[in-house]
Protein backbone atom coordinates (compact mmCIF):
# COMPACT_ATOMS: atom_id res chain seq x y z
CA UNK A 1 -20.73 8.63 -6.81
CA UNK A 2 -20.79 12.51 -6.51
CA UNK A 3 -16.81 13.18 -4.80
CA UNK A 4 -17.95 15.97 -2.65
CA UNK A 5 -19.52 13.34 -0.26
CA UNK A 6 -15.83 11.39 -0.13
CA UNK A 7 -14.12 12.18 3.25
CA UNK A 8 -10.73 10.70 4.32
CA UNK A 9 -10.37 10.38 7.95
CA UNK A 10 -6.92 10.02 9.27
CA UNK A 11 -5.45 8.38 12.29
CA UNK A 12 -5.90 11.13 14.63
CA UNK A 13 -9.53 10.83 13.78
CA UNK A 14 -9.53 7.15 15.28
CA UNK A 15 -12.68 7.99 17.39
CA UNK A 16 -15.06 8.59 14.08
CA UNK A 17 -13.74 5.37 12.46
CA UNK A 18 -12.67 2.90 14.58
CA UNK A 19 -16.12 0.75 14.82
CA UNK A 20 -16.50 0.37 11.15
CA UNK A 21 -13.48 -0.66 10.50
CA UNK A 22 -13.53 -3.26 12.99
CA UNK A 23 -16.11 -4.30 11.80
CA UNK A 24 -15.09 -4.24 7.94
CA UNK A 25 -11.84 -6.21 9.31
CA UNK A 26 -14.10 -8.96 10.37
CA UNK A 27 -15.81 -8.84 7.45
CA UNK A 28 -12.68 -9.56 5.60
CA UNK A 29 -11.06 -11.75 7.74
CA UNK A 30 -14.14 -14.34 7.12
CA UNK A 31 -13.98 -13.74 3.47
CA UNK A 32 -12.43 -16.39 0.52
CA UNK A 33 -10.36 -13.26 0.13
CA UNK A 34 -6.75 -15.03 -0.04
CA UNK A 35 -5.34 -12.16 1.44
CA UNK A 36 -8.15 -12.18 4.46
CA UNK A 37 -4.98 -13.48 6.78
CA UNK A 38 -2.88 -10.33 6.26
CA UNK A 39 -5.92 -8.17 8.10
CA UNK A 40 -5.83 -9.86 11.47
CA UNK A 41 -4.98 -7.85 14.60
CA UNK A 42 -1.62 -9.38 14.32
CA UNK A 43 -0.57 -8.90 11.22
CA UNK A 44 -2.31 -4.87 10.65
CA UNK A 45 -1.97 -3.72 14.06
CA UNK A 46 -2.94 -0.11 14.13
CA UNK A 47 -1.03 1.11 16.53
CA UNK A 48 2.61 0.18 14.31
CA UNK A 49 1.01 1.95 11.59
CA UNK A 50 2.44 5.50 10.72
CA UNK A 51 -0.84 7.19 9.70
CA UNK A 52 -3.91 5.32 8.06
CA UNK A 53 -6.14 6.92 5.90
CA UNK A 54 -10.05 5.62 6.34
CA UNK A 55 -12.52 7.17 3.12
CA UNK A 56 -15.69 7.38 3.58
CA UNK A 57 -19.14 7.90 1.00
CA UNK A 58 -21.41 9.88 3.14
CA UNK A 59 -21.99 7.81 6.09
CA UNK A 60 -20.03 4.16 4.43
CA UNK A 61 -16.60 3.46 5.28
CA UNK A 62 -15.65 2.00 1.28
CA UNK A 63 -11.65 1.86 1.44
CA UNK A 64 -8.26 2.29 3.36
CA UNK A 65 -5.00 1.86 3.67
CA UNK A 66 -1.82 2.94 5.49
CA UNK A 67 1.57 4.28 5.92
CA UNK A 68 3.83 1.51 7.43
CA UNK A 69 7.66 0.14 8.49
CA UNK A 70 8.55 -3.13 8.83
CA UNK A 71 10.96 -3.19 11.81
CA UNK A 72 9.78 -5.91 14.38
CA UNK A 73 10.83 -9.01 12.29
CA UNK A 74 13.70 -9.98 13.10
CA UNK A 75 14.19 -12.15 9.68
CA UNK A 76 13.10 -8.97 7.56
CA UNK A 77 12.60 -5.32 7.97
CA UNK A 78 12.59 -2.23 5.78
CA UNK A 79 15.43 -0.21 5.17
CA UNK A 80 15.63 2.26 8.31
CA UNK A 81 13.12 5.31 8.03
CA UNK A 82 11.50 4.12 4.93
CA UNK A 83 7.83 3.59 4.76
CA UNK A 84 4.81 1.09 2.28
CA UNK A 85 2.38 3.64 1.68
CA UNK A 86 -0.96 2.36 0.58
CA UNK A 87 -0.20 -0.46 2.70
CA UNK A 88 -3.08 -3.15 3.32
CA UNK A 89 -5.13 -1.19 0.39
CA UNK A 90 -8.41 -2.06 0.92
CA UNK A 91 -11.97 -1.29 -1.10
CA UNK A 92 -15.45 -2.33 -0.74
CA UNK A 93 -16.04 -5.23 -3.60
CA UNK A 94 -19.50 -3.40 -4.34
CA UNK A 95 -17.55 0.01 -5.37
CA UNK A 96 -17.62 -0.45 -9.45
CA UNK A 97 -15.81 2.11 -10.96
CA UNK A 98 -13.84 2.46 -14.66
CA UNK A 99 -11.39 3.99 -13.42
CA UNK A 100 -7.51 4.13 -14.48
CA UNK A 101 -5.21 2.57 -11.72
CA UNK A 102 -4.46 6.00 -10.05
CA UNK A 103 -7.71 7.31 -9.23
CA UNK A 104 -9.52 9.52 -6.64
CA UNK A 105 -9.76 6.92 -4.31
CA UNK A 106 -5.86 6.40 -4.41
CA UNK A 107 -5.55 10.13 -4.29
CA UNK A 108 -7.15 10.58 -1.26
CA UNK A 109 -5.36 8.43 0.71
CA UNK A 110 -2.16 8.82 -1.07
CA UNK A 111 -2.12 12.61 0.48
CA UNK A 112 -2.28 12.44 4.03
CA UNK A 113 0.73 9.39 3.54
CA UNK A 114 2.67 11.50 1.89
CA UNK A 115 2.48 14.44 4.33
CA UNK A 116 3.19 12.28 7.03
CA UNK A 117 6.57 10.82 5.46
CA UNK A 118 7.97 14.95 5.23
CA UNK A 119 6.92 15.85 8.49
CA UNK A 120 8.60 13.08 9.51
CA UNK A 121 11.92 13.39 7.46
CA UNK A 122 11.83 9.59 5.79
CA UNK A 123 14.36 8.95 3.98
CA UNK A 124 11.74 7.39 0.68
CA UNK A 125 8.22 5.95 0.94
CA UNK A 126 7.21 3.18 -1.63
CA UNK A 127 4.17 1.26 -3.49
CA UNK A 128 3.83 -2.16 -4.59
CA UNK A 129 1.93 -4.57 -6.31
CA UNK A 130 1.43 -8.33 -6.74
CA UNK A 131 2.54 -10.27 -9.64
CA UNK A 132 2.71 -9.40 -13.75
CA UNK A 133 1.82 -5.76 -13.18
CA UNK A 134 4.93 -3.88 -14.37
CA UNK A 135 2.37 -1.88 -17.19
CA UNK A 136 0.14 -1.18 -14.52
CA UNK A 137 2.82 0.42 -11.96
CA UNK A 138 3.93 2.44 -15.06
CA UNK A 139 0.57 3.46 -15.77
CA UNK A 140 0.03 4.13 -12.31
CA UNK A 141 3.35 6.17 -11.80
CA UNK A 142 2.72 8.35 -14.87
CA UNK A 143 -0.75 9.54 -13.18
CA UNK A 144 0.60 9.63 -10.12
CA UNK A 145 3.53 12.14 -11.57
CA UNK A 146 0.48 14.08 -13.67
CA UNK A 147 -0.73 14.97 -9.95
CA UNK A 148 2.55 16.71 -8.87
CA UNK A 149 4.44 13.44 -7.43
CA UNK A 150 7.94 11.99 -8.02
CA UNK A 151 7.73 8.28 -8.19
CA UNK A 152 10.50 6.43 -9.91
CA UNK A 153 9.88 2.43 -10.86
CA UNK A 154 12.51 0.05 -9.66
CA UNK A 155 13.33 -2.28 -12.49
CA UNK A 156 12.79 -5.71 -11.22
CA UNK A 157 10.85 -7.50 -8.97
CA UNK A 158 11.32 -6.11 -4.75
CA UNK A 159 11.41 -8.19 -2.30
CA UNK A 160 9.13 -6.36 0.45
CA UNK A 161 7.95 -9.43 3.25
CA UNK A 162 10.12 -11.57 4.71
CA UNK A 163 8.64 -14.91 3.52
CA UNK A 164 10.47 -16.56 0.04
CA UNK A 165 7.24 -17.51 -1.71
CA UNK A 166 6.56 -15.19 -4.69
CA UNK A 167 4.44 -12.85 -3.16
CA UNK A 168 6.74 -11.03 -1.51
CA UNK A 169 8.83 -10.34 -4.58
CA UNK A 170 6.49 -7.48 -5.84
CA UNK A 171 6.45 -4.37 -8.51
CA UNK A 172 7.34 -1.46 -6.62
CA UNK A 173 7.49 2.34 -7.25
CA UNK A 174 9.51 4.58 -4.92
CA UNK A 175 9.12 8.42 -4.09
CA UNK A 176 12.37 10.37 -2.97
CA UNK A 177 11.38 12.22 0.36
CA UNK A 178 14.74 13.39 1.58
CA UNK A 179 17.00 11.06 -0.57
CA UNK A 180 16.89 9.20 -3.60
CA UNK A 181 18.84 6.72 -2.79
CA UNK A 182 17.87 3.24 -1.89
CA UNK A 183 18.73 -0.65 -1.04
CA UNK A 184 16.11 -2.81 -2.45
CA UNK A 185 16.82 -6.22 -2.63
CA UNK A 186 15.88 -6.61 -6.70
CA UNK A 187 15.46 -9.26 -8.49
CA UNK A 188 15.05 -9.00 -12.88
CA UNK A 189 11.85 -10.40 -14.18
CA UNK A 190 13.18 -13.24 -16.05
CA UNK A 191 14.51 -14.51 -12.73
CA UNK A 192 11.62 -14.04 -10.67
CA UNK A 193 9.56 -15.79 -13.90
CA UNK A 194 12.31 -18.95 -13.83
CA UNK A 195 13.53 -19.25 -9.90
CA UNK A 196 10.50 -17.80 -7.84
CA UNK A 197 7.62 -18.61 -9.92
CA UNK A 198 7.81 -21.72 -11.33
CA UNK A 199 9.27 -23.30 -7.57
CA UNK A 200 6.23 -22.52 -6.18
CA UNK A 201 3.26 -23.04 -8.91
């Protein structure tokens, strides 16, 4: 895969990519994927997102994700001006690459999020990740820093949905935008392993 035929369209370019991804989203949404549900128009409605960033090889729409915050559940919502970037990741099954876990295709969508959350003035913008990955999101943050970021791991387990199942208690790194400071609810590992885990195994 030569990288000067990678593109990332943003949400202003919503014209160029709009069919394909519809038609991606159905894709996935009929999948065994056991995240397929979190695609639906209802729960990735592109008009709440912030920005989305849409990659394309040459003429194949092959991964996206967005910029979003939680503020229309009334049982959970994001701190106030604080963003998920990377949100709803998504890449096509058939990409194979060897790749560490920050890699070009994260890059490319990473820096249109990123601009958005300064022009903006968000307080932070954050990344998570399912389950026993606390190496990975270390490995991911120190490449992540290597390109000229700032992301800082939280040391526990985040709650970031609103549901109490163990998904929603996820590894999370954080990136100061116009403050460092934040109020995760955090939970430490071994509690998460003991109290959310094994309820719900």
């Amino acid at each position: 895969m030569q990288l000067e035929h990678l593109t990332c369209y943003q949400l202003s370019d919503l014209s160029i990519w709009l069919d394909d991804f519809e038609k991606i989203r159905s894709r996935i949404i009929n999948s065994d994927d056991r995240n397929s549900k979190n695609y639906t128009k209802e729960r990735f409605n592109l008009s709440e997102q912030t920005e989305i960033s849409v990659v394309y090889y040459k003429d194949n729409l092959i991964c996206f994700s967005s910029m979003f915050c939680e503020r229309k559940n009334k049982f959970f919502q994001y701190e106030p001006n604080t963003y998920r970037v990377l949100n709803r990741a998504w890449k096509d099954p058939s990409i194979r690459w060897t790749k560490p876990p920050y890699y070009i295709l994260s890059q490319l969508m990473l820096a249109p999020q990123i601009k958005k959350a300064y022009d903006i003035d968000a307080k932070y913008v954050f990344v998570s990740r399912e389950g026993k990955n606390k190496r990975w999101m270390s490995k991911w943050i120190a490449d992540a820093n290597a390109d000229g970021y700032n992301w800082q791991q939280i040391n526990g387990m985040v709650k970031v949905c609103g549901g109490e199942y163990k998904y929603c208690w996820q590894n999370v790194a954080v990136h100061p935008i116009t403050t460092s400071e934040h109020n995760f609810n955090i939970i430490n590992y071994e509690e998460w392993e003991k109290n959310v885990c094994s309820e719900q195994t």
